[in-house]
PDB file of N, CA and C in Angstrom:
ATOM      1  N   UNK A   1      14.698  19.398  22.615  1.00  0.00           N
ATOM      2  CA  UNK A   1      13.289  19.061  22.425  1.00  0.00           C
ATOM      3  C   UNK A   1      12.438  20.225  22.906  1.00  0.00           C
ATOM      4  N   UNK A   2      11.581  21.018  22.162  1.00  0.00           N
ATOM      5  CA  UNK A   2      10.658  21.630  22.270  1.00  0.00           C
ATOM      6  C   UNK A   2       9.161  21.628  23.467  1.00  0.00           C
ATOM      7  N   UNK A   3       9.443  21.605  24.397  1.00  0.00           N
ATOM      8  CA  UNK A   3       8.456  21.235  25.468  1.00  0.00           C
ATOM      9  C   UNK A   3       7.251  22.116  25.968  1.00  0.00           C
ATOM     10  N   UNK A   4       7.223  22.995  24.492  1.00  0.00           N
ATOM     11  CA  UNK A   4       6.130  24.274  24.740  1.00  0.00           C
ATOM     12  C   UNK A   4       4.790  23.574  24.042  1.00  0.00           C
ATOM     13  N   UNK A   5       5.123  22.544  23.680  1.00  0.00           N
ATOM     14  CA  UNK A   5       3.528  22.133  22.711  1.00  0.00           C
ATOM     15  C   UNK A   5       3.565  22.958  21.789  1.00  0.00           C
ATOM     16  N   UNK A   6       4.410  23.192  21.133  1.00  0.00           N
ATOM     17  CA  UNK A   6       4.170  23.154  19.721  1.00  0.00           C
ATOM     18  C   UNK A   6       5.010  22.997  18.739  1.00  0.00           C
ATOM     19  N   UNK A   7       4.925  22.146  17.719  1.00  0.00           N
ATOM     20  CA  UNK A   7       5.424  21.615  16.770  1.00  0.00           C
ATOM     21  C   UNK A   7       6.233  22.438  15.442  1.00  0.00           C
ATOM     22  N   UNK A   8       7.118  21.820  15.141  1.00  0.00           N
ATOM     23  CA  UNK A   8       8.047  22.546  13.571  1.00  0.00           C
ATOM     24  C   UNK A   8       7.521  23.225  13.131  1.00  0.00           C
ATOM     25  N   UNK A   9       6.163  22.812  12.946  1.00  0.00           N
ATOM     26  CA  UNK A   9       5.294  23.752  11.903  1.00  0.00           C
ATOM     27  C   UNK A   9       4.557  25.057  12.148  1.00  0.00           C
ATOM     28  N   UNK A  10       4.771  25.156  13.743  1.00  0.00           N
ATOM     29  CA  UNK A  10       3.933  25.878  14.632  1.00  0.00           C
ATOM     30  C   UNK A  10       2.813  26.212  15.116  1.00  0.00           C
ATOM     31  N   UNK A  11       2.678  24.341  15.075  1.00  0.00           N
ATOM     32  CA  UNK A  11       1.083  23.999  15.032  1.00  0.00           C
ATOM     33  C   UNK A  11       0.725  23.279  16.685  1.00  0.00           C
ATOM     34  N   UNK A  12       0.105  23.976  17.443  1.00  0.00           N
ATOM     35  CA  UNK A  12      -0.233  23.119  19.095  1.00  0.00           C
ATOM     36  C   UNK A  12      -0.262  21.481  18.786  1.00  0.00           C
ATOM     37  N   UNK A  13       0.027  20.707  19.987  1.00  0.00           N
ATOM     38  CA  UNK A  13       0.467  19.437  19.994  1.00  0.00           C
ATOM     39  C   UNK A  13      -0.565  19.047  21.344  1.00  0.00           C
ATOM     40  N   UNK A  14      -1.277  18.502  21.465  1.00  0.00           N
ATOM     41  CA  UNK A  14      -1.470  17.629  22.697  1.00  0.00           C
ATOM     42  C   UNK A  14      -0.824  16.981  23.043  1.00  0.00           C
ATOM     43  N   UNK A  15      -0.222  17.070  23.968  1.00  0.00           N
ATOM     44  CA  UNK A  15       0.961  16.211  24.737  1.00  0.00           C
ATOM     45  C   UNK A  15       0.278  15.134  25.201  1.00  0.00           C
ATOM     46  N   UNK A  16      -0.723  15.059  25.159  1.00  0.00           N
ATOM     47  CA  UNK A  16      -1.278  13.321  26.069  1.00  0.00           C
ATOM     48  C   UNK A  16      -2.754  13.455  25.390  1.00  0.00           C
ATOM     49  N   UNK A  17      -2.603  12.916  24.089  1.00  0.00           N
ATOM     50  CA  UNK A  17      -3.872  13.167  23.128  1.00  0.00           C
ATOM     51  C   UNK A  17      -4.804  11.853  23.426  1.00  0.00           C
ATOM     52  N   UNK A  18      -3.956  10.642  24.177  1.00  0.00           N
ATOM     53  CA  UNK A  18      -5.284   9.436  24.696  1.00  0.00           C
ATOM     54  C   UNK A  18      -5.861   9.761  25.912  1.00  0.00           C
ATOM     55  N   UNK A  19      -5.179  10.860  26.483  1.00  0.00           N
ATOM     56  CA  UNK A  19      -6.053  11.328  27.697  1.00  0.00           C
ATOM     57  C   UNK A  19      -7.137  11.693  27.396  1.00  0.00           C
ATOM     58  N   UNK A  20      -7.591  12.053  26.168  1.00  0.00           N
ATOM     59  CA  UNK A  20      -8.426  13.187  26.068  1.00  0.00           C
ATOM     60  C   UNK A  20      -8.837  12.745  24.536  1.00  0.00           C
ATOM     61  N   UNK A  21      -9.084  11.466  24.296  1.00  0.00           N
ATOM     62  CA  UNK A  21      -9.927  10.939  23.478  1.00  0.00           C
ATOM     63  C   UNK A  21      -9.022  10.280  22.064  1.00  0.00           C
ATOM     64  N   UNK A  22      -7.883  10.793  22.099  1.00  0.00           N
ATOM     65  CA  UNK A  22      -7.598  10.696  20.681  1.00  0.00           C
ATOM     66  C   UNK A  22      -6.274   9.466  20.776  1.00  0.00           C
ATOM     67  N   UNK A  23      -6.054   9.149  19.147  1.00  0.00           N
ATOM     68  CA  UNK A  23      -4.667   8.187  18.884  1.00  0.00           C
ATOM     69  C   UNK A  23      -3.259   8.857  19.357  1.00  0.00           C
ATOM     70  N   UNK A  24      -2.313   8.435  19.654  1.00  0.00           N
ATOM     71  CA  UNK A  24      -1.100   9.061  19.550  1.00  0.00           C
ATOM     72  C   UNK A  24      -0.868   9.378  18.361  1.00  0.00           C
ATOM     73  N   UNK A  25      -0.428  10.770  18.275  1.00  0.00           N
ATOM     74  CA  UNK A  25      -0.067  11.317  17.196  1.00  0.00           C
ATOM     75  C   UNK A  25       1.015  11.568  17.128  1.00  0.00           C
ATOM     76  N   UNK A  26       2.020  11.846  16.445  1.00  0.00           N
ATOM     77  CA  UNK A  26       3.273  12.317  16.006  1.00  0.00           C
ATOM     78  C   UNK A  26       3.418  13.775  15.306  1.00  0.00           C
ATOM     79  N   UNK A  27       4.484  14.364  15.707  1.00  0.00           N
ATOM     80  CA  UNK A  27       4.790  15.681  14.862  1.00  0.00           C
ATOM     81  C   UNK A  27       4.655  15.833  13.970  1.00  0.00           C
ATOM     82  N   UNK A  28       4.387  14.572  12.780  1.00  0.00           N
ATOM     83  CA  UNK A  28       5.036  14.560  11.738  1.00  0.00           C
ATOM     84  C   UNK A  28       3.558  13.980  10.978  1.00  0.00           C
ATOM     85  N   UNK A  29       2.133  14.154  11.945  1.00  0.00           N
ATOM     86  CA  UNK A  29       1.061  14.079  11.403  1.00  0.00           C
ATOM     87  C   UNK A  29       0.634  12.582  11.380  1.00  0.00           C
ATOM     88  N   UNK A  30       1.277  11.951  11.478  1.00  0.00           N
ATOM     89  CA  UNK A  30       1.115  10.112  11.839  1.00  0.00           C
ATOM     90  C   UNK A  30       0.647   9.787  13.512  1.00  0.00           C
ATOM     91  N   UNK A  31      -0.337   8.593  13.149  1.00  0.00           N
ATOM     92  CA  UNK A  31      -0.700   8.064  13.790  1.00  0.00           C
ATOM     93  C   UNK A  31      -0.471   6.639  14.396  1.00  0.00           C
ATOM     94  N   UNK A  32      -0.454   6.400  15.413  1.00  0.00           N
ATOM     95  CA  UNK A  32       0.119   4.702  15.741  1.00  0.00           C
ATOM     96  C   UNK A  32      -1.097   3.705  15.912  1.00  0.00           C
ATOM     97  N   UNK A  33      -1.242   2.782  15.371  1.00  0.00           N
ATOM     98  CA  UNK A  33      -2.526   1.617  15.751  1.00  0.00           C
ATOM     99  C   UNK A  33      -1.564   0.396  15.652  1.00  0.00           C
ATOM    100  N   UNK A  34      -2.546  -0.489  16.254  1.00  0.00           N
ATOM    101  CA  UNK A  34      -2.014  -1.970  17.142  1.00  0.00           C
ATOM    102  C   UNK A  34      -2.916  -3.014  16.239  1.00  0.00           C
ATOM    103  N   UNK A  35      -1.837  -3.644  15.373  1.00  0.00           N
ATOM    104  CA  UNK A  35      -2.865  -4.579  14.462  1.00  0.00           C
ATOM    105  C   UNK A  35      -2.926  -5.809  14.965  1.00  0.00           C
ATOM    106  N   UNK A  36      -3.162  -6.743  14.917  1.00  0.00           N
ATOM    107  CA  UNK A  36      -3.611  -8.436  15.179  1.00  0.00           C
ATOM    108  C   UNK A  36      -2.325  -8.753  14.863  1.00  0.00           C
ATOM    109  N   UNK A  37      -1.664  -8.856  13.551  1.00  0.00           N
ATOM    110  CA  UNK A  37      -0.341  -9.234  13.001  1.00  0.00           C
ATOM    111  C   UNK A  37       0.716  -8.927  13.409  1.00  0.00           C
ATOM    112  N   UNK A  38       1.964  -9.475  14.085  1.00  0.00           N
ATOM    113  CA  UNK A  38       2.840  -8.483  14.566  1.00  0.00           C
ATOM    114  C   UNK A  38       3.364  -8.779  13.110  1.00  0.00           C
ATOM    115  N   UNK A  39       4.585  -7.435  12.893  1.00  0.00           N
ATOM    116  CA  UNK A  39       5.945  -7.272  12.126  1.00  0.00           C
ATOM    117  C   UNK A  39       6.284  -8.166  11.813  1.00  0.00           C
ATOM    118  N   UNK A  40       6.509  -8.721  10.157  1.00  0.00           N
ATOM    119  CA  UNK A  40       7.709  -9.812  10.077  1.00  0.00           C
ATOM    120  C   UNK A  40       9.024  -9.776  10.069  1.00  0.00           C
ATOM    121  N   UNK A  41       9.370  -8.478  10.871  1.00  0.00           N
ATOM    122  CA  UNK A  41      10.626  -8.628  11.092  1.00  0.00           C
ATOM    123  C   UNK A  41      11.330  -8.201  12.667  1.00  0.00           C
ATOM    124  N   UNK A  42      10.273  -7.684  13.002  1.00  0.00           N
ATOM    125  CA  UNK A  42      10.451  -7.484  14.997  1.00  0.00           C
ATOM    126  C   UNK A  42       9.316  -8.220  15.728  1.00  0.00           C
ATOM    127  N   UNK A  43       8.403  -8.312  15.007  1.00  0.00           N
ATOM    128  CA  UNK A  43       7.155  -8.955  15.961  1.00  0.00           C
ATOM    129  C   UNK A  43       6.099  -7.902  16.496  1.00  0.00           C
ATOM    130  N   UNK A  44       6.347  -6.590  16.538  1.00  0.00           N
ATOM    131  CA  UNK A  44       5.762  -5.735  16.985  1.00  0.00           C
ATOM    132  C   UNK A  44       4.732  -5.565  16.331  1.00  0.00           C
ATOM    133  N   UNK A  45       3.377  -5.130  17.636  1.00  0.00           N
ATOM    134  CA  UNK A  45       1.847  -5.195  16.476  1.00  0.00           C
ATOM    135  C   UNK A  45       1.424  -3.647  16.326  1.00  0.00           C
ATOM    136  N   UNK A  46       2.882  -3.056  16.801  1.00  0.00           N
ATOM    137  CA  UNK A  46       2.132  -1.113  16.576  1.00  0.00           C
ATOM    138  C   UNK A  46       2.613  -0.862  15.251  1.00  0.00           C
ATOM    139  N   UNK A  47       2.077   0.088  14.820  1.00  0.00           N
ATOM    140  CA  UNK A  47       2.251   0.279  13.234  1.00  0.00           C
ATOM    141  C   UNK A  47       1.972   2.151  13.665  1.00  0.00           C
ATOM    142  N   UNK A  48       2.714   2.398  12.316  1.00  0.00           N
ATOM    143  CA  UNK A  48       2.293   3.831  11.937  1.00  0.00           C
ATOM    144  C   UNK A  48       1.787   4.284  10.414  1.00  0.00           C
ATOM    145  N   UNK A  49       0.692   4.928  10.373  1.00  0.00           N
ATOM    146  CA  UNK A  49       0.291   5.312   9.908  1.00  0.00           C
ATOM    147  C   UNK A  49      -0.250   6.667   9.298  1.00  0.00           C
ATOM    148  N   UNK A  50      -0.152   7.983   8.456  1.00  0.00           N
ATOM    149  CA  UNK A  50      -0.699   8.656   8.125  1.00  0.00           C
ATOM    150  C   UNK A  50      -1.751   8.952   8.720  1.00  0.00           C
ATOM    151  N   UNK A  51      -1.989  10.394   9.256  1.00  0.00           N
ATOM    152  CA  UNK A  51      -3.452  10.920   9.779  1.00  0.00           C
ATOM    153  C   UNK A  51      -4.466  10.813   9.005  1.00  0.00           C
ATOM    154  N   UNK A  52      -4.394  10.722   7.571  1.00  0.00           N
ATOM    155  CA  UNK A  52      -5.124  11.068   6.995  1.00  0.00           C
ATOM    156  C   UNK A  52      -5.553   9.708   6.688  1.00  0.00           C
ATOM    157  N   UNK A  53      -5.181   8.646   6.679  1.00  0.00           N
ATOM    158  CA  UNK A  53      -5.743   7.494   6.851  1.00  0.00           C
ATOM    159  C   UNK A  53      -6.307   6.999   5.138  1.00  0.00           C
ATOM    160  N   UNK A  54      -5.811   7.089   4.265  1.00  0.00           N
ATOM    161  CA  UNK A  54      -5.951   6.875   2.701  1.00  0.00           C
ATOM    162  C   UNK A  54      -5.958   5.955   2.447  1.00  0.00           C
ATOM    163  N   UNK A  55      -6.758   4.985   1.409  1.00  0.00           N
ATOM    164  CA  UNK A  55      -6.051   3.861   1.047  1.00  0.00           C
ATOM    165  C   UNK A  55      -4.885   3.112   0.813  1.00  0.00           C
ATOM    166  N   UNK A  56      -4.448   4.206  -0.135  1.00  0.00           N
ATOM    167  CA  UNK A  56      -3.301   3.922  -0.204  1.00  0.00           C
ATOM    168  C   UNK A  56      -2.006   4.380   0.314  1.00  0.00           C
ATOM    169  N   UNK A  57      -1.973   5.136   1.322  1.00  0.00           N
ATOM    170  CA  UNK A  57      -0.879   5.523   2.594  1.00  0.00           C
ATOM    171  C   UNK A  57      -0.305   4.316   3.125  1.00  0.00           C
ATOM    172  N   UNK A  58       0.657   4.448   3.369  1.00  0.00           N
ATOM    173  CA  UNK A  58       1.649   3.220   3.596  1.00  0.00           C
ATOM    174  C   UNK A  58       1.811   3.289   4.747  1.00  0.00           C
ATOM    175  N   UNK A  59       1.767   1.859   5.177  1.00  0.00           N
ATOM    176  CA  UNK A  59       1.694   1.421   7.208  1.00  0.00           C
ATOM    177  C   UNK A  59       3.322   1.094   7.320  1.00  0.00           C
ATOM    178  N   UNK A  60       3.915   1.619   8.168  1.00  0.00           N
ATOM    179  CA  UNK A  60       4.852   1.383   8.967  1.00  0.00           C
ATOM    180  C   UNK A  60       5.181   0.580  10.326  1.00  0.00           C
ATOM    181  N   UNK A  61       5.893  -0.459  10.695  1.00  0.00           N
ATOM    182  CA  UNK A  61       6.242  -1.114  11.869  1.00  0.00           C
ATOM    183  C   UNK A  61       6.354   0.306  12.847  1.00  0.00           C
ATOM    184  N   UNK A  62       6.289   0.506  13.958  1.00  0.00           N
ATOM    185  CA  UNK A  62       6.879   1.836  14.736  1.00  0.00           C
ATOM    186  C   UNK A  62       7.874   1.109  15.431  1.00  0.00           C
ATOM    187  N   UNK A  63       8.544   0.364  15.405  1.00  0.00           N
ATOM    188  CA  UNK A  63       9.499  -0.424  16.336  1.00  0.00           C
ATOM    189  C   UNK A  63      10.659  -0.475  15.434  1.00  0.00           C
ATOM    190  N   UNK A  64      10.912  -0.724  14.170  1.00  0.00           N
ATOM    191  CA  UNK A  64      11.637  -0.976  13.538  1.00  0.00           C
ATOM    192  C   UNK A  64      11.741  -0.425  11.985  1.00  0.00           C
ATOM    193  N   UNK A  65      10.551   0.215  11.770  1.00  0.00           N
ATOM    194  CA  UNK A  65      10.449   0.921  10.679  1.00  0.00           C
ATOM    195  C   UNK A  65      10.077   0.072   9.074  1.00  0.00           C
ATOM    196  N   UNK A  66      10.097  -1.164   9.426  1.00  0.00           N
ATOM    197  CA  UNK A  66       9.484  -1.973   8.463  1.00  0.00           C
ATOM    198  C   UNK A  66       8.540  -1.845   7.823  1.00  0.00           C
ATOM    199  N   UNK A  67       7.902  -1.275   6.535  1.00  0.00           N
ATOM    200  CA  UNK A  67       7.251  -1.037   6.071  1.00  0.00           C
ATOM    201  C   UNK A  67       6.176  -2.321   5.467  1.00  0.00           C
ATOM    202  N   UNK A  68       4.728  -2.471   6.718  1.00  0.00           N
ATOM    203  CA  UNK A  68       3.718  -3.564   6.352  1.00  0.00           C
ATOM    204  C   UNK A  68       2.916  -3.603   5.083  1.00  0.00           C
ATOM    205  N   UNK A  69       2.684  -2.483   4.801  1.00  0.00           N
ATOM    206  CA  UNK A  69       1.614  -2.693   3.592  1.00  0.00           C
ATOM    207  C   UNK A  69       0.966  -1.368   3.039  1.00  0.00           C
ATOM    208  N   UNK A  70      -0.500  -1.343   3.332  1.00  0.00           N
ATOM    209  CA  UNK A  70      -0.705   0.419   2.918  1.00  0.00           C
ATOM    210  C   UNK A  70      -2.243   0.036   4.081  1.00  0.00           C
ATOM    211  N   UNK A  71      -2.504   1.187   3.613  1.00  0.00           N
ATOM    212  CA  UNK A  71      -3.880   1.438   5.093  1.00  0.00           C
ATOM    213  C   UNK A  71      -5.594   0.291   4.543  1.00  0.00           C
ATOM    214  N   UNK A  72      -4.868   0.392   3.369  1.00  0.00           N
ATOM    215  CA  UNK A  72      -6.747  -0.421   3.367  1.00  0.00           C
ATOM    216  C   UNK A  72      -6.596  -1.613   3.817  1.00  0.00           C
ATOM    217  N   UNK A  73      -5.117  -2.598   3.387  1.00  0.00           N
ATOM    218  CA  UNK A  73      -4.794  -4.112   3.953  1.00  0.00           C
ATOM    219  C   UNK A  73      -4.596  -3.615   5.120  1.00  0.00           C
ATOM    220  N   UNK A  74      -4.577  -2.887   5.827  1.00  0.00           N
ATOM    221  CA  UNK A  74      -4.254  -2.878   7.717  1.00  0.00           C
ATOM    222  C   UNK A  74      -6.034  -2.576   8.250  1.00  0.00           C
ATOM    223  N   UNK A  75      -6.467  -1.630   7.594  1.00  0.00           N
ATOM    224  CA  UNK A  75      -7.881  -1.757   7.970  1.00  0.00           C
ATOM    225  C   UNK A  75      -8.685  -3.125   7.835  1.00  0.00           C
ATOM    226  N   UNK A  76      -8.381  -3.565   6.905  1.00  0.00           N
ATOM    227  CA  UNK A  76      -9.265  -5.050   6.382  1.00  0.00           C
ATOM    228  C   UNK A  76      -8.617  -6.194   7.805  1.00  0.00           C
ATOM    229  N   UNK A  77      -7.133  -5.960   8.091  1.00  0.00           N
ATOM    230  CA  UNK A  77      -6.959  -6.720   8.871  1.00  0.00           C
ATOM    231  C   UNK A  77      -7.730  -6.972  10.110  1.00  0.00           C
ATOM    232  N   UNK A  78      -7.741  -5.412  10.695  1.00  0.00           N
ATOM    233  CA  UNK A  78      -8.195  -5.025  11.495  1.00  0.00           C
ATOM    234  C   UNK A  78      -9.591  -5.581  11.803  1.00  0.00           C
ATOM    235  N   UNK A  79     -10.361  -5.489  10.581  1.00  0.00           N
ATOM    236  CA  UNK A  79     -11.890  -5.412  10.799  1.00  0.00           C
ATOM    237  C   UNK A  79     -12.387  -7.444  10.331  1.00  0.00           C
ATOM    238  N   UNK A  80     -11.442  -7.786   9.772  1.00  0.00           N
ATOM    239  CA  UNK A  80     -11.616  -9.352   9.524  1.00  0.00           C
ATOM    240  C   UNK A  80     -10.690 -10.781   9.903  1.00  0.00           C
ATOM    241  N   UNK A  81      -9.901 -10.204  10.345  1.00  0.00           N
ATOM    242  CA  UNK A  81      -8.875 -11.067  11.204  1.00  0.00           C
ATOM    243  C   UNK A  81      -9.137 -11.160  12.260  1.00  0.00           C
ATOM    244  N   UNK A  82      -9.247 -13.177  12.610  1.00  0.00           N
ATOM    245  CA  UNK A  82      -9.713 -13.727  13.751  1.00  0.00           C
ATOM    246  C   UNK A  82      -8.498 -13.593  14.949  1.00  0.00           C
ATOM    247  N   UNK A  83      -9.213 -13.390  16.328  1.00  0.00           N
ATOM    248  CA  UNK A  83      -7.950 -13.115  17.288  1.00  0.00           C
ATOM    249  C   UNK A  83      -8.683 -13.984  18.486  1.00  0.00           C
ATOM    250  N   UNK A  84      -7.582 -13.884  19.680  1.00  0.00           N
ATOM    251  CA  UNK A  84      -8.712 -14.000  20.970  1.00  0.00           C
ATOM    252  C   UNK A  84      -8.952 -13.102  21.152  1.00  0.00           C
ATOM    253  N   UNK A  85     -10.047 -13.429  22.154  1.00  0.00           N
ATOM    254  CA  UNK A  85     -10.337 -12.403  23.324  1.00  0.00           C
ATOM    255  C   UNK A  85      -9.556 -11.597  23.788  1.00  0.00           C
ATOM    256  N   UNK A  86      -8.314 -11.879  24.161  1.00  0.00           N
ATOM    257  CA  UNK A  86      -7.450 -10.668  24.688  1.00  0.00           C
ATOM    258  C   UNK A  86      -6.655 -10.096  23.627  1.00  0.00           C
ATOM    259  N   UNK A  87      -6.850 -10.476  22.731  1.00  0.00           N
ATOM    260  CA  UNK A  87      -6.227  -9.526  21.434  1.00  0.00           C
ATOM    261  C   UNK A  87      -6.977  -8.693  20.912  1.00  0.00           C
ATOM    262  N   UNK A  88      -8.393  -9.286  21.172  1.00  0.00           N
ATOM    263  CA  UNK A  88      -9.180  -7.869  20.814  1.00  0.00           C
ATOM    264  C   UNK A  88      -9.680  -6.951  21.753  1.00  0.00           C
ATOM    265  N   UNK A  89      -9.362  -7.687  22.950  1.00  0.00           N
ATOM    266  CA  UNK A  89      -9.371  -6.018  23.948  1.00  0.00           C
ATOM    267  C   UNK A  89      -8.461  -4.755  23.879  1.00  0.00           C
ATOM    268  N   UNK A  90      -7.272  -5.735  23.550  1.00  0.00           N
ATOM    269  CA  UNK A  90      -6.168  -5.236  23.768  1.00  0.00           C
ATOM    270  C   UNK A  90      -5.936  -4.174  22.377  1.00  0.00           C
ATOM    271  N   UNK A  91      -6.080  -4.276  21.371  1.00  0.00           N
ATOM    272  CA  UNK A  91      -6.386  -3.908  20.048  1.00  0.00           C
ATOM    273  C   UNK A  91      -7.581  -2.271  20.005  1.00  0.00           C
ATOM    274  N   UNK A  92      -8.593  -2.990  20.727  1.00  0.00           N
ATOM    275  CA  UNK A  92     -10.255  -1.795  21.030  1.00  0.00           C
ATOM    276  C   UNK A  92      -9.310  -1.028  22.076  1.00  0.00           C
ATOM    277  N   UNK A  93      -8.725  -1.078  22.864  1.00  0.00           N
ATOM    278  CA  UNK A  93      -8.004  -0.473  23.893  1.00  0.00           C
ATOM    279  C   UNK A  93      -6.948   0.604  22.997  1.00  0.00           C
ATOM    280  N   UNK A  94      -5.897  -0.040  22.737  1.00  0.00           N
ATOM    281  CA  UNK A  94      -4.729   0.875  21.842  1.00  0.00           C
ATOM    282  C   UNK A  94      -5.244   1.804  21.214  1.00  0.00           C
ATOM    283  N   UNK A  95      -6.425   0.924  19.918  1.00  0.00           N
ATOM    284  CA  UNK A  95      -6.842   1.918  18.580  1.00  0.00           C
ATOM    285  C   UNK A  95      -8.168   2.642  19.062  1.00  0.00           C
ATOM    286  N   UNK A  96      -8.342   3.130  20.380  1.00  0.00           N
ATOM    287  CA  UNK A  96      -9.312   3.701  20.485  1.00  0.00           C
ATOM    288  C   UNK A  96     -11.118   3.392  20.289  1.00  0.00           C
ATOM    289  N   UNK A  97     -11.353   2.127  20.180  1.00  0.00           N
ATOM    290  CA  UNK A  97     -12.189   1.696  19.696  1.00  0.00           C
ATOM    291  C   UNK A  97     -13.396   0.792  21.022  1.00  0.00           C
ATOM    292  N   UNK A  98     -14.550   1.030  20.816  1.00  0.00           N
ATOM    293  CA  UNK A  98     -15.407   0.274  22.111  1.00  0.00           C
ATOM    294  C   UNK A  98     -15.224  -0.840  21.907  1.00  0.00           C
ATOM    295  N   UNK A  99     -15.106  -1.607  22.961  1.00  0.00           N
ATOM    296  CA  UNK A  99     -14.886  -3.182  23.292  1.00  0.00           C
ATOM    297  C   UNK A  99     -15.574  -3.589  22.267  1.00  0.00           C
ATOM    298  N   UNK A 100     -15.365  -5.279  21.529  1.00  0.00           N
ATOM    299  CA  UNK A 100     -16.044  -5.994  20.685  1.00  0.00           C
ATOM    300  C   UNK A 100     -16.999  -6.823  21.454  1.00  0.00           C
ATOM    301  N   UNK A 101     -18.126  -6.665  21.036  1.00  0.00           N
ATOM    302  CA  UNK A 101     -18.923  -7.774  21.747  1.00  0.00           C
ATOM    303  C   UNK A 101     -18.417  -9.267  21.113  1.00  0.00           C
ATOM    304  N   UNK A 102     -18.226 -10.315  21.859  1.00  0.00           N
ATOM    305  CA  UNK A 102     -18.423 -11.567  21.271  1.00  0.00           C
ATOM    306  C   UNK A 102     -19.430 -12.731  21.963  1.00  0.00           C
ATOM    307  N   UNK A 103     -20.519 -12.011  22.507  1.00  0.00           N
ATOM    308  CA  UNK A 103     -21.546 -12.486  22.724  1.00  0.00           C
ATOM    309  C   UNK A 103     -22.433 -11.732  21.879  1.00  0.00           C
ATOM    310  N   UNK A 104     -23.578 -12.973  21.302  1.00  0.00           N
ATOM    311  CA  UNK A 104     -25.041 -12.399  21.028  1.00  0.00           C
ATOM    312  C   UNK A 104     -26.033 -12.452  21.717  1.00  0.00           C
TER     313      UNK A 104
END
């Protein structure tokens, strides 16, 4: 394993990219987010995803490699699927995102 920070391509890597504002990223240009839904086949709610974040880029389980859907049904999930309270902290927390108000 390469422990100089930098990648195959010979491109710098942030080694601790949520320290310092950003998603976990991967070598390989993918990103990980935490949906409401776990996996129907591990349960797991991290997913991977494409940096580039496309409609139609295809979401991955990161636990098991199960392939969920593509990025616009994981965004829609994201932004319209009812949770509790601690699923959506927990969710604004992972994917980088400011707390949800659920007071008006």
């Amino acid at each position: 394993m390469d422990c100089g920070g930098v990648g195959a391509s010979g491109v710098g890597l942030d080694p601790f990219p949520q320290a310092h504002g950003g998603m976990a990223m991967n070598e390989d240009f993918s990103i990980e987010m935490r949906l409401p839904k776990g996996c129907p086949k591990c349960g797991s709610h991290k997913v991977t995803v494409s940096q580039a974040q496309q409609p139609d880029d295809r979401v991955f389980c990161s636990s098991c490699n199960t392939e969920i859907g593509d990025y616009q049904t994981a965004k829609q999930m994201l932004d319209e699927m009812p949770r509790s309270e601690n699923e959506q902290l927990i969710e604004d927390v992972v994917n980088n995102r400011k707390p949800s108000s659920t007071e008006e």
